[in-house]
Protein backbone atom coordinates (compact mmCIF):
# COMPACT_ATOMS: atom_id res chain seq x y z
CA UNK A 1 16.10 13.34 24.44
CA UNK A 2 19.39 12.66 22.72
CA UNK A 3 19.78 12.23 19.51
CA UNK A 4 21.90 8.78 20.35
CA UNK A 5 19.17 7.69 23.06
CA UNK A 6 16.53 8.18 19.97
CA UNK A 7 18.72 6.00 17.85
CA UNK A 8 18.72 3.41 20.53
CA UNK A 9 15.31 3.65 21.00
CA UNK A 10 14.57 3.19 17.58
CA UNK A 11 16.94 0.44 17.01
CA UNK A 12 14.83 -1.48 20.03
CA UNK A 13 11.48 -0.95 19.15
CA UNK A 14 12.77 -2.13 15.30
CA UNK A 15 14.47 -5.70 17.34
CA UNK A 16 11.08 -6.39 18.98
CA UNK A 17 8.50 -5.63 16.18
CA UNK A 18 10.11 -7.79 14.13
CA UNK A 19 10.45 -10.76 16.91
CA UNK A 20 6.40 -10.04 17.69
CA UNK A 21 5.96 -9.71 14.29
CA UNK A 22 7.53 -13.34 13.15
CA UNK A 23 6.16 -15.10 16.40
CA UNK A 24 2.73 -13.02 16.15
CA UNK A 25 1.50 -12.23 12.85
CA UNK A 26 0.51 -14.66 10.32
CA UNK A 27 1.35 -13.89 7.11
CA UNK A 28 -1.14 -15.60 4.46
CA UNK A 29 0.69 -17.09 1.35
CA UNK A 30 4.91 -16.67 0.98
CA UNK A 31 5.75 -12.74 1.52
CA UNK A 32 8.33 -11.04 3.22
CA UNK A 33 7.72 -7.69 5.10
CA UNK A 34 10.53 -6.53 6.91
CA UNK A 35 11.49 -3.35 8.66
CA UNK A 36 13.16 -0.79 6.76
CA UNK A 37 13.92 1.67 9.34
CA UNK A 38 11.99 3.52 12.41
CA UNK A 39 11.27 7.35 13.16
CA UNK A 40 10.04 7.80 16.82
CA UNK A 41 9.30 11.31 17.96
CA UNK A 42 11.70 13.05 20.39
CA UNK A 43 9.14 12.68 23.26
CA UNK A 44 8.48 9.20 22.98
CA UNK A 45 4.54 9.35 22.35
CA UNK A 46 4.95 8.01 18.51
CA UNK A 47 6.73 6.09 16.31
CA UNK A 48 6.58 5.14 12.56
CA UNK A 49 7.71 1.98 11.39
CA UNK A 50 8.68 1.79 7.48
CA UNK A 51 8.19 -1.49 6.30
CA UNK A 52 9.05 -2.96 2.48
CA UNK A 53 6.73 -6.15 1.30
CA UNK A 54 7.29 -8.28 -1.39
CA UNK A 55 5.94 -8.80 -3.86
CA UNK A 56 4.80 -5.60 -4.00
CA UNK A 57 1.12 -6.76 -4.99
CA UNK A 58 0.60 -7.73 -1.42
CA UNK A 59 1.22 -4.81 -0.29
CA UNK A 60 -2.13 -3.65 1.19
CA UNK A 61 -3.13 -6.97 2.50
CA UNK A 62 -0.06 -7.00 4.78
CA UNK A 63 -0.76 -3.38 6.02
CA UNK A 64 -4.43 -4.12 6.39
CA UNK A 65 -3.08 -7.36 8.77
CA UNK A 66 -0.98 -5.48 10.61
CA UNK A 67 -3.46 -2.82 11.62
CA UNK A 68 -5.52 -5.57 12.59
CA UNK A 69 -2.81 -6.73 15.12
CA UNK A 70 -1.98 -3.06 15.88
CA UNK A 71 -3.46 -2.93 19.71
CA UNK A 72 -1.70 -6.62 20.10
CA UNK A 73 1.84 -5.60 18.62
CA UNK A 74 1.65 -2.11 21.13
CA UNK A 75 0.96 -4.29 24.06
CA UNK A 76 4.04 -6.85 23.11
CA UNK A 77 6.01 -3.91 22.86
CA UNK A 78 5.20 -2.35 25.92
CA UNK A 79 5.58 -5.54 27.96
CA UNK A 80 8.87 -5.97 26.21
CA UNK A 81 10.44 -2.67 26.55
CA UNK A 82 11.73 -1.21 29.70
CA UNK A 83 10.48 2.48 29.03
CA UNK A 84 8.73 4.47 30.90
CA UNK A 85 6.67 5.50 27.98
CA UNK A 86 6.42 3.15 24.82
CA UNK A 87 5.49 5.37 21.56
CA UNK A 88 2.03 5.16 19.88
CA UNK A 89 2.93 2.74 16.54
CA UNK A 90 1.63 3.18 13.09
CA UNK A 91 3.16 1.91 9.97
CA UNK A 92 4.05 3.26 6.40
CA UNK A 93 5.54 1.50 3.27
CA UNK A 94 8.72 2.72 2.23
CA UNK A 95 9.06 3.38 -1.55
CA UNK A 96 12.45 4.64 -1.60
CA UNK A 97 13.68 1.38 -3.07
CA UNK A 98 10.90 1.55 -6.25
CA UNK A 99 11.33 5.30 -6.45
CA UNK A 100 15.24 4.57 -6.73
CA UNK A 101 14.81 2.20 -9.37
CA UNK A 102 12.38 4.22 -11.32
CA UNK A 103 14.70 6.51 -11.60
CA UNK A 104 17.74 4.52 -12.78
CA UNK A 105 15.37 3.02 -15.15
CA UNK A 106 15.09 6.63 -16.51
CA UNK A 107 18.56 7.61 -16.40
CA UNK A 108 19.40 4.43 -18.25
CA UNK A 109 16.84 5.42 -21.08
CA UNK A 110 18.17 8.65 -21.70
CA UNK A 111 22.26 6.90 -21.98
C-alpha cells in the first residue's frame, strides 16, 4: 500500500475514533484524552492509536475504559469505514510530550 493511501487511512480511522469516542465512551469526572497520532500497518490488519490524557493521573483509568469498549469502538469503525479490511485497534499513551519536557527541564538546570 502507498505510503499516501496509509496516511489517509490513518488520518480516517483517527476522524472516526474520536467521533465514536465522544458519542460512545463515557468519560468519568472532567479529562481530556485525545488522539495524538495513528500507526496502522502496511497491510491493514492493525493499527495503534497514541492517545495523551490529562491530567496525567487518570491515565490508566481511561486506558482501562477504553479496552473495555475495545470490541464496541472496532465494530463502529468497521461500520463506518468503507474498507475492505478495517485494522485490529489497540491503544498506547504517548509520552513524547512529558519526555520533551523532562528534558527541557534538564537543559534549563544545567544553563
Amino acid at each position: 500500500m502507498t505510503s499516501h493511501r496509509l496516511s489517509q487511512v490513518n488520518k480516517l480511522i483517527q476522524e472516526e475514533f474520536n467521533l465514536i469516542v465522544l458519542r460512545e465512551v463515557e468519560f468519568p469526572g472532567s479529562y481530556l484524552v485525545t488522539v495524538e497520532k495513528v500507526e496502522t500497518a502496511p497491510d491493514l490488519k492493525h493499527c495503534l492509536i497514541w492517545l495523551s490524557v490529562l491530567p496525567i493521573n487518570f491515565r490508566k483509568e481511561a486506558m482501562a475504559l477504553l479496552k473495555k469498549n475495545q470490541r464496541k469502538i472496532q465494530s463502529m469503525l468497521f461500520k463506518k469505514m468503507f474498507l475492505k479490511f478495517v485494522p485490529k485497534i489497540s491503544f498506547r499513551i504517548d509520552e513524547s510530550e512529558e519526555k520533551a519536557d523532562r528534558i527541557n527541564r534538564i537543559l534549563d538546570k544545567h544553563n
